[in-house]
Each structure stands twice: as structure tokens, then as C-alpha cells.
C-alpha atoms as a PDB file:
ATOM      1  CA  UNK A   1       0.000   0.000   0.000  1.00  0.00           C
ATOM      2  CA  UNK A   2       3.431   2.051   0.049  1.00  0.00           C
ATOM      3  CA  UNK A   3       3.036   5.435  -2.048  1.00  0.00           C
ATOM      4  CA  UNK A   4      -1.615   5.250  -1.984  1.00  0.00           C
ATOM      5  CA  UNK A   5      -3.741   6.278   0.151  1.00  0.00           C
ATOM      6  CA  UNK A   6      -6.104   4.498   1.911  1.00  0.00           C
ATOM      7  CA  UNK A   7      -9.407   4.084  -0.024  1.00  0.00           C
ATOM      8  CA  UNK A   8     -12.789   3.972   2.360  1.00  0.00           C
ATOM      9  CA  UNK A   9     -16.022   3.592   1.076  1.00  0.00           C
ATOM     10  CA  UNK A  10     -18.584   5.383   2.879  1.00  0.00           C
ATOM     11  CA  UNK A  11     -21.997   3.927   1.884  1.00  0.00           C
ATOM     12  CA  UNK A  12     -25.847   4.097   2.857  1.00  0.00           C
ATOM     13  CA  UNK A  13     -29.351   5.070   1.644  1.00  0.00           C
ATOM     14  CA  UNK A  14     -29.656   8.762   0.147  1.00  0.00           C
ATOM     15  CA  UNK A  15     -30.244  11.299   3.455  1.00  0.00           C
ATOM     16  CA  UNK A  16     -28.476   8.764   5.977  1.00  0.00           C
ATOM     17  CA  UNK A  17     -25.584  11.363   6.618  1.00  0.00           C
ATOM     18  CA  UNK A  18     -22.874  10.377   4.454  1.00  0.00           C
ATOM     19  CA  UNK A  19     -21.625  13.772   2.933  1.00  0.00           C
ATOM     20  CA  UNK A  20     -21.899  14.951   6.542  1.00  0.00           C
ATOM     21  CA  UNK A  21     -19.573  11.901   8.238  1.00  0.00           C
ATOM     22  CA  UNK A  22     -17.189  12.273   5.355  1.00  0.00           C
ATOM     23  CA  UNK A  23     -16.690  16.059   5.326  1.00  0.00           C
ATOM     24  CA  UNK A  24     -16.283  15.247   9.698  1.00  0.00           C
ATOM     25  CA  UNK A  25     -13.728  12.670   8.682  1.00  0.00           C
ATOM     26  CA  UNK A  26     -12.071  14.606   6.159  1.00  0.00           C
ATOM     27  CA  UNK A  27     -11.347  17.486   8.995  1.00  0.00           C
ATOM     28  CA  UNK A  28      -9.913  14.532  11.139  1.00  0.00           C
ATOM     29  CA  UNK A  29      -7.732  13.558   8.236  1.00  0.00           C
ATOM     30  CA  UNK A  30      -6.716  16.951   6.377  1.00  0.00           C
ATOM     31  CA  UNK A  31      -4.927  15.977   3.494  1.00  0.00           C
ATOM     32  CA  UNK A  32      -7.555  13.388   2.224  1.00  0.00           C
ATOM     33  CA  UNK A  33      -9.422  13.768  -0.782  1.00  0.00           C
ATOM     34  CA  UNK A  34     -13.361  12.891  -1.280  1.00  0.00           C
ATOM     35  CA  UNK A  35     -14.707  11.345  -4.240  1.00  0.00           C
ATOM     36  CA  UNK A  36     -18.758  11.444  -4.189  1.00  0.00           C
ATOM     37  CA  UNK A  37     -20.505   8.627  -6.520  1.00  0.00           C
ATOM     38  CA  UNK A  38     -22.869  11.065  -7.535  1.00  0.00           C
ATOM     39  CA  UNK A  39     -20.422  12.954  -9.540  1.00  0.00           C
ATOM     40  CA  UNK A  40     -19.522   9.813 -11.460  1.00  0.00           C
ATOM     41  CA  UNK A  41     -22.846   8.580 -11.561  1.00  0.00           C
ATOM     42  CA  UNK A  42     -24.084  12.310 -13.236  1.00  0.00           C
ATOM     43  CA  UNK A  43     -26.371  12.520 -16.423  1.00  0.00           C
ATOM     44  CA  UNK A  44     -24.815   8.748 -16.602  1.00  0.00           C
ATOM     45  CA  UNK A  45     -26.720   6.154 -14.331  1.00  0.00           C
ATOM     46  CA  UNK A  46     -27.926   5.917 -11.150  1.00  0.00           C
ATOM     47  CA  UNK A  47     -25.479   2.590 -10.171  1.00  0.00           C
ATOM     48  CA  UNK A  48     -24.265   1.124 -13.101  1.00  0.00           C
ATOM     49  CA  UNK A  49     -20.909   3.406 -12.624  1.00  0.00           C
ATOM     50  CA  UNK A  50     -18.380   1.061 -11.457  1.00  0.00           C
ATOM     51  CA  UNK A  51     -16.261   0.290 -14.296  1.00  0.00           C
ATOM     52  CA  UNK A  52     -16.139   4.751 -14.956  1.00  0.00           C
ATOM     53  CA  UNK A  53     -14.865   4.729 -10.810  1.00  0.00           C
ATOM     54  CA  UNK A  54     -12.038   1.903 -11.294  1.00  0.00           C
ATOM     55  CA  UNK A  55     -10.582   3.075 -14.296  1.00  0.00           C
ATOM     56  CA  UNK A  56     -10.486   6.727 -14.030  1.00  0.00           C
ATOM     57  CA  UNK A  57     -10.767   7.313 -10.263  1.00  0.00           C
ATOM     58  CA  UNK A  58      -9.392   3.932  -8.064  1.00  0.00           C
ATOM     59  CA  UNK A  59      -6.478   2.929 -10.927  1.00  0.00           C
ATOM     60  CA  UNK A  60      -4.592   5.901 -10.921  1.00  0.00           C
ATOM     61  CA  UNK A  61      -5.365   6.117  -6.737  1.00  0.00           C
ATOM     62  CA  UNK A  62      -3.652   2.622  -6.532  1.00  0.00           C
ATOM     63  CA  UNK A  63      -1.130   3.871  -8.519  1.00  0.00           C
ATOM     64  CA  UNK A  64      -0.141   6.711  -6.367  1.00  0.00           C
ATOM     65  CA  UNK A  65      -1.305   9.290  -9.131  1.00  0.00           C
ATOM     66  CA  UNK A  66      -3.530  12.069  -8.750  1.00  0.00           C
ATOM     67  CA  UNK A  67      -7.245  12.247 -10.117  1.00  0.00           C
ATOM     68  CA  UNK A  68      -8.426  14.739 -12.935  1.00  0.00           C
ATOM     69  CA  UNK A  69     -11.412  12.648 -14.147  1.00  0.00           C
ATOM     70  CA  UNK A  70     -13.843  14.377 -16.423  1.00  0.00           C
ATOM     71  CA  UNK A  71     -16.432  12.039 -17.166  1.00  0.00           C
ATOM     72  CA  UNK A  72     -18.085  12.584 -20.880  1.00  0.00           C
ATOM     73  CA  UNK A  73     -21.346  13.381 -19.573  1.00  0.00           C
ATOM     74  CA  UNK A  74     -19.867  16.421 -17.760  1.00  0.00           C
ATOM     75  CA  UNK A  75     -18.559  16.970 -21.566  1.00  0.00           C
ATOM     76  CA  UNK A  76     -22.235  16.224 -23.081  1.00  0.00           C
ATOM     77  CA  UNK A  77     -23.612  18.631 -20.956  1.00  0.00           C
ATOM     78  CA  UNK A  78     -21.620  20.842 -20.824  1.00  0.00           C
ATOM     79  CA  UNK A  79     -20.477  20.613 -16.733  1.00  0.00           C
ATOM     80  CA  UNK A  80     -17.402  22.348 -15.680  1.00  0.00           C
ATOM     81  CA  UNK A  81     -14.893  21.259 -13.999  1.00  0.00           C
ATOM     82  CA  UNK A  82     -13.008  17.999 -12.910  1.00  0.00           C
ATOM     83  CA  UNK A  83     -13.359  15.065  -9.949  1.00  0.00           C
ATOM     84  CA  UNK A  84     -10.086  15.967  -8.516  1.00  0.00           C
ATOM     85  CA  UNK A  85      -7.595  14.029  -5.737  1.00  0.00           C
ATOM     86  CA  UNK A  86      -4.527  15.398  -5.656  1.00  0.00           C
ATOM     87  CA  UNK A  87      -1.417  12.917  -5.174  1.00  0.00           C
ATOM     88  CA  UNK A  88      -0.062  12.422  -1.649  1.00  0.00           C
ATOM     89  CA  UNK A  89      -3.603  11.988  -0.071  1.00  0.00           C
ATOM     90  CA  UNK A  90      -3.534   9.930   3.198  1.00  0.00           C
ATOM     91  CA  UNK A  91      -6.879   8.808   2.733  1.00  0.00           C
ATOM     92  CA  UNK A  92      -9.422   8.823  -0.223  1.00  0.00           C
ATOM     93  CA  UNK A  93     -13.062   8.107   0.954  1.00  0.00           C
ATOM     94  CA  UNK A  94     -15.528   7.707  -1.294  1.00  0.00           C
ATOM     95  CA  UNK A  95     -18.851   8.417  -0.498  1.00  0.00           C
ATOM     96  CA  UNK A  96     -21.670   7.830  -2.085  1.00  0.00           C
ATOM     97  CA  UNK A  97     -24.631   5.326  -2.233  1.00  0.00           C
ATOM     98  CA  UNK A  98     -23.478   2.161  -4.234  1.00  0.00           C
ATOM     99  CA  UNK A  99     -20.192   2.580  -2.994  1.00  0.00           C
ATOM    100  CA  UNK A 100     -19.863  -0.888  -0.846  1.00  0.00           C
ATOM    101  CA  UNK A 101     -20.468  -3.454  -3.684  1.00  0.00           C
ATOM    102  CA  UNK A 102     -18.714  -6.489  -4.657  1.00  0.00           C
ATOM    103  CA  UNK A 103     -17.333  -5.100  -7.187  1.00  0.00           C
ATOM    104  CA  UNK A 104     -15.223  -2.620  -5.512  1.00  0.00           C
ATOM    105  CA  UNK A 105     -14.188  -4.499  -2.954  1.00  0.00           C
ATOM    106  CA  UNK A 106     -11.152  -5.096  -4.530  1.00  0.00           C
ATOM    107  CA  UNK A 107     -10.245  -1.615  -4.617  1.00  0.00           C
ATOM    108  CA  UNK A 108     -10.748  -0.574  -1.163  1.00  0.00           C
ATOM    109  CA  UNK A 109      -9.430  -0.654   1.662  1.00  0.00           C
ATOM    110  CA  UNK A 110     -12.260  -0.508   4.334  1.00  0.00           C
ATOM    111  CA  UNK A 111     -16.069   0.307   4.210  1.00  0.00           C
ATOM    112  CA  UNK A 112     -18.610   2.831   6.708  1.00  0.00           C
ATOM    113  CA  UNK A 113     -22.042   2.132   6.100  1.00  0.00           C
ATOM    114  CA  UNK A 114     -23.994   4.721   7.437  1.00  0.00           C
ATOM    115  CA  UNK A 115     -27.570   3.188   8.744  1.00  0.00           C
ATOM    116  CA  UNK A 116     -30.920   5.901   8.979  1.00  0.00           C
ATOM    117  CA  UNK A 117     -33.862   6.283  10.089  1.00  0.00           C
ATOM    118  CA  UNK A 118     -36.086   6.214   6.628  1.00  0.00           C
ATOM    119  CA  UNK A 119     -38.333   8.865   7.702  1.00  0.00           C
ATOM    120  CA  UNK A 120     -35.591  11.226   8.895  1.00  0.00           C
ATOM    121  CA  UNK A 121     -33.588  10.534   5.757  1.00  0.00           C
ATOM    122  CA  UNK A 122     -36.767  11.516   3.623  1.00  0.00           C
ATOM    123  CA  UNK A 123     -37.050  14.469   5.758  1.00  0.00           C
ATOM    124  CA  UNK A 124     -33.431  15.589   4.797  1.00  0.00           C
ATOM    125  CA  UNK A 125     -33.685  14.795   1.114  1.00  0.00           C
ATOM    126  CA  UNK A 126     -36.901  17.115   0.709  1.00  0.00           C
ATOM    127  CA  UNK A 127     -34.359  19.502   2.647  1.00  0.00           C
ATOM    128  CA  UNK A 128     -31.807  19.387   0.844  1.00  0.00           C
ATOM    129  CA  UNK A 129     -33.305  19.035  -3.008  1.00  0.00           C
ATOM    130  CA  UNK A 130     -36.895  20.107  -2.452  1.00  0.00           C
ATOM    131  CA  UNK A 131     -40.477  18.333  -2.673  1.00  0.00           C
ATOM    132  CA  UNK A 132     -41.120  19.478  -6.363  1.00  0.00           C
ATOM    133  CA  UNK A 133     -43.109  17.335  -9.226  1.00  0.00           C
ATOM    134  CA  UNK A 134     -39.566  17.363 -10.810  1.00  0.00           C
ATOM    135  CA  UNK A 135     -38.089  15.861  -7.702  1.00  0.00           C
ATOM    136  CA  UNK A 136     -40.673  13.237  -6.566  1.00  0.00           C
ATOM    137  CA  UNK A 137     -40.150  11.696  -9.978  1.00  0.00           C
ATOM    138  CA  UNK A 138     -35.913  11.850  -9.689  1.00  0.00           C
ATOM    139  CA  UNK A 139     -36.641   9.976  -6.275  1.00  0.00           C
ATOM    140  CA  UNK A 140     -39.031   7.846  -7.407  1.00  0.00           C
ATOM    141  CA  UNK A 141     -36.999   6.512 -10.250  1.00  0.00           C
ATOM    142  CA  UNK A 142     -33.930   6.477  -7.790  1.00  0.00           C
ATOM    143  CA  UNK A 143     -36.038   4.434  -5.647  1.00  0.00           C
ATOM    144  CA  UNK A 144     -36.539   2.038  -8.467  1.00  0.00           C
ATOM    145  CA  UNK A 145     -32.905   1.396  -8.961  1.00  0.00           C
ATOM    146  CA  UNK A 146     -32.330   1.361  -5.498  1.00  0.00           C
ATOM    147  CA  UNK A 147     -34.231  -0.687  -3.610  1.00  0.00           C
ATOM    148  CA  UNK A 148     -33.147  -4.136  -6.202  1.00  0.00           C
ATOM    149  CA  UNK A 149     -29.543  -2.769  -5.986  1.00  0.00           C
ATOM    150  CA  UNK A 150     -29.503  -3.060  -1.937  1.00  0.00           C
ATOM    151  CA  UNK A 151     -31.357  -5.935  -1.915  1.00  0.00           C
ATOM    152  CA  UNK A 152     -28.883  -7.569  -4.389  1.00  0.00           C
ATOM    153  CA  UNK A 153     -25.589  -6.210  -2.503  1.00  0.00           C
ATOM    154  CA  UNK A 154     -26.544  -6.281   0.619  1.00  0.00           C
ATOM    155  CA  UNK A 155     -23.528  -3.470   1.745  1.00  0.00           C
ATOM    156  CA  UNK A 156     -24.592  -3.520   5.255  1.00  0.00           C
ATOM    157  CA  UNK A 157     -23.218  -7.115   5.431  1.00  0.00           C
ATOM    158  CA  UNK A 158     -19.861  -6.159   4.027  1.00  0.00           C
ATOM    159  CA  UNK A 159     -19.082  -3.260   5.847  1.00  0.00           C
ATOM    160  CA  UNK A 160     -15.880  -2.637   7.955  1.00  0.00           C
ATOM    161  CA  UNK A 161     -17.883  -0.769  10.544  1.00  0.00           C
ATOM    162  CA  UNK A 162     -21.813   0.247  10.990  1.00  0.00           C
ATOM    163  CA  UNK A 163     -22.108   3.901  11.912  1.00  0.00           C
ATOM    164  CA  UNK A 164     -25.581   5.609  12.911  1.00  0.00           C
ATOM    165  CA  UNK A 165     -26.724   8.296  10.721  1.00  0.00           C
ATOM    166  CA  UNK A 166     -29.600   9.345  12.883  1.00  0.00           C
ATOM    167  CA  UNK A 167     -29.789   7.669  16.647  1.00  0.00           C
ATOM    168  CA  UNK A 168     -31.536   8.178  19.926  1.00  0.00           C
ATOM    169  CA  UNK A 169     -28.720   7.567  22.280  1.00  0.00           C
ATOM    170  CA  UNK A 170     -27.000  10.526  23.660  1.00  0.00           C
ATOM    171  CA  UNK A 171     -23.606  11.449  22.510  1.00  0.00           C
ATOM    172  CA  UNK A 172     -22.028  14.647  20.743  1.00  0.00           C
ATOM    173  CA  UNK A 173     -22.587  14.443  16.812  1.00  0.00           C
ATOM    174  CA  UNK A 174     -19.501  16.769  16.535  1.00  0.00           C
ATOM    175  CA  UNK A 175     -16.808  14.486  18.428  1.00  0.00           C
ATOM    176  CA  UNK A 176     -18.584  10.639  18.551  1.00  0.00           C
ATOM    177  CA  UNK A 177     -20.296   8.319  16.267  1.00  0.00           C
ATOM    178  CA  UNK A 178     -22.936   5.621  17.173  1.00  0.00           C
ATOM    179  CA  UNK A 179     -21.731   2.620  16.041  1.00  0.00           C
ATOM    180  CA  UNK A 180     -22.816  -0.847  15.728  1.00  0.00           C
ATOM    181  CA  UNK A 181     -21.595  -4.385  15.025  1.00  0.00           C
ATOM    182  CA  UNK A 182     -21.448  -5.343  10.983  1.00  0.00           C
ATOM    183  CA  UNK A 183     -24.131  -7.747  10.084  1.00  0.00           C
ATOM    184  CA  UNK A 184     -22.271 -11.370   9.383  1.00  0.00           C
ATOM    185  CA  UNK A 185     -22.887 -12.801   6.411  1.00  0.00           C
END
């Protein structure tokens, strides 16, 4: 692993508080970089992204190189910019739903699966990308493509650790996680 950062998938069901553990965890570990699946996944495919990830994101991560992936729908529609990790990250986490799957397995290092409370996590979607007609049907179509992909993978089960995204039991959100036992196969 000389010369690569770590790579840590940070997975869960959309609202479960993974862009919030990950930019935590990032402070904890400054010079890491953050890949979200959603970038990949953009104007492309809800989870059939893999193969775009490993060649253009985890490859030249394994390598030791940096990342300055642009994928062609960016191009197509005419998105700026790049999904950027500089070289000499300690630690690469990428978050995103669809992140813990069998097929990346081999390219990371160790999993987070963040675990919500459905109702709170549809409370912080609407939050976060609004409750209009254009949005219920994203969602509902994400839902579509979700819920088979889950039950297929199963991510929970191959997690490294089991953090709580939302949780009753007292502790500070700022310093400590909730965490639980991973589900044995």
C-alpha cells in the first residue's frame, strides 16, 4: 500500500448522513481527498458506474497518481470542472450510495455504512433538493434502482464498521459516532 492512500467507502441510503460523516472525517484527516458517486454517476446512471470509478478514479489512486477525471457526460452537458484528488492523499473516501459493492471491494481498503432512520432521511432529502413534481419523480426513479440494488448487494453485510446516521442515544454528533456491530454474512 506504500506510495496510496487508503481508499474507504462510505456507503448508505440517500439522506443517511454520508456527505456529513465524510466532510467530519475529512477534517480529522486533512490531506484526504473525497470522491462522491454522484459525480460519477451524473447525467450517466444511477449505479451502473463502477467500471467509470475503477478506471479513471481507483487505478490511478492505486497507482499513487492524482485524479483529474472528467467524465463525458460532464462533456455532453456541458459541466465544468473535474473530480479531482490530488497525489499524496492519506486517505481517499468515497462516499456515495453504491459505494460498498462487490465489485469494488477489490479496490478498497475498508467500508462505513452509514444506517438511517427512513423517515428522517426523507425528511433531509426534501431539505436538501426540495419536494417538487420534478423531484418526486428523480426519487421515485432512484427508488426504483435502489431498492433491487440493496437488496442484491446487501452493503450492510460487508461493511468494515456500521455507523448511525440518525440515533436516539445521547452522545455529541460533533466528536462521537454511534456505532454498531457489521451484520455477518
Amino acid at each position: 500500500m506504500t506510495g496510496r492512500p487508503l481508499v474507504i467507502a462510505v456507503d448508505g441510503r440517500g439522506g443517511a448522513g454520508k456527505s456529513t460523516l465524510v466532510e467530519r472525517l475529512r477534517r480529522v484527516v486533512p490531506a484526504s481527498g473525497i470522491v462522491h458517486t454522484d459525480d460519477v454517476a451524473w447525467n450517466h446512471a444511477c449505479f451502473d458506474w463502477a467500471a467509470l470509478i475503477i478506471e479513471h478514479v481507483l487505478r490511478p489512486l492505486h497507482r499513487g497518481e492524482a485524479v483529474a477525471f472528467r467524465p463525458s457526460a460532464w462533456v455532453e452537458h456541458q459541466r465544468p470542472g473535474v473530480i479531482e484528488v490530488p497525489a499524496g492523499a492519506e486517505v481517499v473516501w468515497v462516499e456515495g450510495t453504491g459505494s460498498i459493492r462487490e465489485e469494488l471491494a477489490p479496490w478498497t481498503d475498508a467500508s462505513i455504512w452509514v444506517q438511517g432512520d427512513l423517515d428522517e432521511q426523507g425528511r433531509r432529502l426534501v431539505a436538501r433538493d426540495g419536494d417538487s413534481a420534478a423531484q418526486r419523480r428523480h426519487v421515485t426513479a432512484w427508488l426504483a434502482e435502489e431498492l433491487p440494488f440493496m437488496l442484491r448487494e446487501q452493503p450492510w453485510r460487508n461493511a468494515t464498521i456500521v455507523v448511525a446516521g440518525t440515533t436516539g442515544l445521547a452522545h455529541d454528533p460533533v466528536t462521537e459516532l454511534v456505532t454498531a456491530d457489521p451484520v455477518s454474512s
